[in-house]
Structure formats: C-alpha cells, structure tokens
Protein backbone atom coordinates (compact mmCIF):
# COMPACT_ATOMS: atom_id res chain seq x y z
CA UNK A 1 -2.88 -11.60 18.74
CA UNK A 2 -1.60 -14.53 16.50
CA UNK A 3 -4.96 -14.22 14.39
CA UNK A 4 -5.49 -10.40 14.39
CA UNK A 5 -1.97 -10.51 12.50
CA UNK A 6 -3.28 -13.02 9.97
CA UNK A 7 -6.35 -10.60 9.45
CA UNK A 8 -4.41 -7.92 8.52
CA UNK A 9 -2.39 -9.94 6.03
CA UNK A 10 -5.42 -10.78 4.72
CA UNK A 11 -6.54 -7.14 3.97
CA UNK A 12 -3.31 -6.20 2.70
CA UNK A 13 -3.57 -9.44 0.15
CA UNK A 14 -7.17 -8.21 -0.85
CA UNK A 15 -5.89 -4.29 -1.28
CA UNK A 16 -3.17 -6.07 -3.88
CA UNK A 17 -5.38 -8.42 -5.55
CA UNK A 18 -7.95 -5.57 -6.02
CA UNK A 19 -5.22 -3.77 -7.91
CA UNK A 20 -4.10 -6.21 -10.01
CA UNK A 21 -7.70 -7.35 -11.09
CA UNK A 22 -8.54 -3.58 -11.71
CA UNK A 23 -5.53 -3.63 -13.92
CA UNK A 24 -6.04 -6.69 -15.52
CA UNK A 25 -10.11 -5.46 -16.53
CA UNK A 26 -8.71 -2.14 -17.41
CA UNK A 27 -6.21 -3.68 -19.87
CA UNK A 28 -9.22 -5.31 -21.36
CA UNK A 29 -10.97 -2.32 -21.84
CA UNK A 30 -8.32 -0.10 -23.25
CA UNK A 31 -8.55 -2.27 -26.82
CA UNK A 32 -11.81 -0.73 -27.31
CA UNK A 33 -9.87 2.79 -27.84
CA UNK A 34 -8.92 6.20 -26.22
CA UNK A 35 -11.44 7.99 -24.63
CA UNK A 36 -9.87 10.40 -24.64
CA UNK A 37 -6.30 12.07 -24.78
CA UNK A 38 -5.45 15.15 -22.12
CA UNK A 39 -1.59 14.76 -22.52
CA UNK A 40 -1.07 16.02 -18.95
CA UNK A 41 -1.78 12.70 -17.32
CA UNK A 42 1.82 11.67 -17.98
CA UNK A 43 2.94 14.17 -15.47
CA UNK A 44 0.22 13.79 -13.19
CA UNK A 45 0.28 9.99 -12.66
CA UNK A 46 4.07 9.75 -11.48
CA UNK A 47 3.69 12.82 -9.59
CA UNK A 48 0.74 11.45 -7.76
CA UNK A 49 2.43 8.20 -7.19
CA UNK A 50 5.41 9.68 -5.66
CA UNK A 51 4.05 11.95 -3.42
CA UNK A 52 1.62 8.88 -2.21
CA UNK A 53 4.14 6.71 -1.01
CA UNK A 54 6.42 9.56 0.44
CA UNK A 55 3.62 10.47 2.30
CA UNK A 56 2.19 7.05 3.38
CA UNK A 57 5.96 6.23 4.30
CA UNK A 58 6.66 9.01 6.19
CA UNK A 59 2.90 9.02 8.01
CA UNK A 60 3.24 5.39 9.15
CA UNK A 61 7.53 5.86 10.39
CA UNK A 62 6.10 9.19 12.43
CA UNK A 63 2.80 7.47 14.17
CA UNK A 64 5.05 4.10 14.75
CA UNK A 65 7.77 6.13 16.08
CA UNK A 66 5.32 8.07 18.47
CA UNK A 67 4.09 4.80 19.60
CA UNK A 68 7.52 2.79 20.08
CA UNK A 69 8.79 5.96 22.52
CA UNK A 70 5.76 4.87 24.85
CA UNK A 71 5.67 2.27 27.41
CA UNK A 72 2.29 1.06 26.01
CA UNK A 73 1.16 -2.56 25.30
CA UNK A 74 1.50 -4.90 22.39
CA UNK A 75 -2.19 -4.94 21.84
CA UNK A 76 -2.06 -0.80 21.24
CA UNK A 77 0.78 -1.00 19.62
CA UNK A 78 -0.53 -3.46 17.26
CA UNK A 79 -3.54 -1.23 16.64
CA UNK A 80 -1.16 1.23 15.60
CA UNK A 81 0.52 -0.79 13.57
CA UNK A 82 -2.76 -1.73 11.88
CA UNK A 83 -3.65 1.55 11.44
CA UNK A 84 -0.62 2.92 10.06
CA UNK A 85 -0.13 0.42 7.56
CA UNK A 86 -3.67 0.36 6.10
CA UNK A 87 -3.10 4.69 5.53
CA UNK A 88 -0.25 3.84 4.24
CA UNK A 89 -1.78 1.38 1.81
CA UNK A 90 -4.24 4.19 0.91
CA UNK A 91 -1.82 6.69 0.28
CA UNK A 92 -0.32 4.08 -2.16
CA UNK A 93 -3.50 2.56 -3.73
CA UNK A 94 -4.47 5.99 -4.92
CA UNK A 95 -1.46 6.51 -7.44
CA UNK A 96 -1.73 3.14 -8.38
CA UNK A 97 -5.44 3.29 -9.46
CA UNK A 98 -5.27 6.59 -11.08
CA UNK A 99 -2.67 5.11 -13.15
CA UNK A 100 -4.84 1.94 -14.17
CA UNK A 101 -7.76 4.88 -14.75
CA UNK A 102 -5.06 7.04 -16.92
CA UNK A 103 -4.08 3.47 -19.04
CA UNK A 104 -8.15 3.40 -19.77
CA UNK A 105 -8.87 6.60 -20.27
CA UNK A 106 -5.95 7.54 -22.85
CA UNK A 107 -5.91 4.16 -23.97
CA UNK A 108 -2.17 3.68 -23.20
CA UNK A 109 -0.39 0.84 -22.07
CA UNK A 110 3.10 2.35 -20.34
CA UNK A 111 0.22 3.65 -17.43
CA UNK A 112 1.18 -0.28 -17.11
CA UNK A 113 4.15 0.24 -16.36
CA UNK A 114 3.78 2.93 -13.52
CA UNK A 115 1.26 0.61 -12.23
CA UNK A 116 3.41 -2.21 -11.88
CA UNK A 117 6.24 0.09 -10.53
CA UNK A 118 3.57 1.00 -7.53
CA UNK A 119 2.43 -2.34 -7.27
CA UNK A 120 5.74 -3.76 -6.10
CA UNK A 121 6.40 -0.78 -3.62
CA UNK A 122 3.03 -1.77 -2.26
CA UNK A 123 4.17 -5.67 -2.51
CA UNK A 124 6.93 -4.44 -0.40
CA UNK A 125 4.87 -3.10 2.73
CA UNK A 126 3.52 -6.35 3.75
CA UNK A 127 2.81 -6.68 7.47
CA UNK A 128 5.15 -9.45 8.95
CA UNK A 129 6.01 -10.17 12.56
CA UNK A 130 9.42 -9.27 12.20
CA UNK A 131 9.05 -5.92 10.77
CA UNK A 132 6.25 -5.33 13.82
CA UNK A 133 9.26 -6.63 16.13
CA UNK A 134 11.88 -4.76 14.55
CA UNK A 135 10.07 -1.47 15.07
CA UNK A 136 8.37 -2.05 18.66
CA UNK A 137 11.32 -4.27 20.06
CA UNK A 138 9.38 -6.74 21.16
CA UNK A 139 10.98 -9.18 24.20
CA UNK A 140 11.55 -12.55 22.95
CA UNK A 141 8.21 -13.96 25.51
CA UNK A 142 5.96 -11.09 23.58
CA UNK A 143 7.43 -11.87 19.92
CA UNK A 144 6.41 -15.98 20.85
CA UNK A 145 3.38 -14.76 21.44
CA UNK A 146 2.84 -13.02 17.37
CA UNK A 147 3.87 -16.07 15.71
C-alpha cells in the first residue's frame, strides 16, 4: 500500500511539472507576437478555471464521502481515493492549460497570472497520508501500514 501511495505522488508531481513546463515553453513563444486577439478569452479563462476546481472539489468530497459511509477496505478505499483525486486533477488541469493556451494565443502575459493562481490550488491537492486518514479514519494499525 506504502508504494501505491508513492505512485500516485508521483503522477500528481508529473501533472504539475507538465504545467509548469507548458507554461514556461508558452512564455517563450508568446515573444514571437499575438496570434491573435478575441477579447473574450479574459472572461472565459477565469470562468473556466473556477468552475474546474468547484467541480473537481465537489466530485472528489461526494465519491470520498460515498466511500467513507461504507464498511469497505483500505485497498478500495484507496482506489477511490486514487481515482477521485486524479478527476479532480483533470478538472483543474483544464483551466490551467487553457490559460497557458490564452497567454500564447493573445500574446499576453497576466494569462500568467491566472495560471499561477491555478497552479497553487492544484499544488494544494497533493495526496498525503494524512489527508487519506483524515477522510477514511483510518485505525492507528491501518494508518502504520500507509507510511
């Protein structure tokens, strides 16, 4: 169990680094000049971005809540766990690359700064034993056996 915890810190660490070296080759790209200009993308991208991590919050609280009312075992409610978090991630991931995509398309830098705003909210979200005890209960035998 110990090691299928470390794997999914490992995907969420390659979901952020994915991000940030999107971002980072975007920001590159944007000196060559707008591509063009729509104007609406300044409402779209925050909208987007909200409504991503509501959502992604509020899908992974409802499935882990589901879960934690059953008598099941740690290894389902791990694969829960894993589940939830990675569409969670997803829901999040989205408004953060359509804001790195918005910076290169309009050739605008304060995409940036909506990009940074949803990278730490994703930052946030990383899997840890103690969050997967806090929400399961875990006995103290069963949370020996995570770490």
């Amino acid at each position: 169990m110990k090691e299928k915890f470390k794997n999914l810190q490992i995907i969420f660490l390659g979901l952020l680094l994915g991000q940030l070296t999107f971002a980072i080759v975007a920001n590159f790209i944007i000196t060559s000049g707008a591509i063009a200009d729509t104007g609406m993308l300044i409402y779209l991208v925050p909208a987007v971005m909200i409504v991503g991590i509501i959502i992604g919050f509020y899908i992974f609280n409802a499935n882990l809540t589901k879960v934690a009312e059953k008598e099941e075992t740690i290894e389902t409610q791990f694969s829960k766990y894993r589940k939830s978090s990675m569409i969670r991630w997803a829901m999040m991931e989205v408004g953060n690359l359509l804001a790195v995509i918005a910076a290169i398309i309009e050739a605008n830098t304060f995409y940036f700064v909506l990009f940074g705003f949803g990278l730490l909210i994703f930052a946030t979200t990383r899997p840890s034993v103690q969050d997967f005890n806090k929400r399961f209960g875990l006995s103290s035998g069963a949370e020996k056996e995570l770490i």
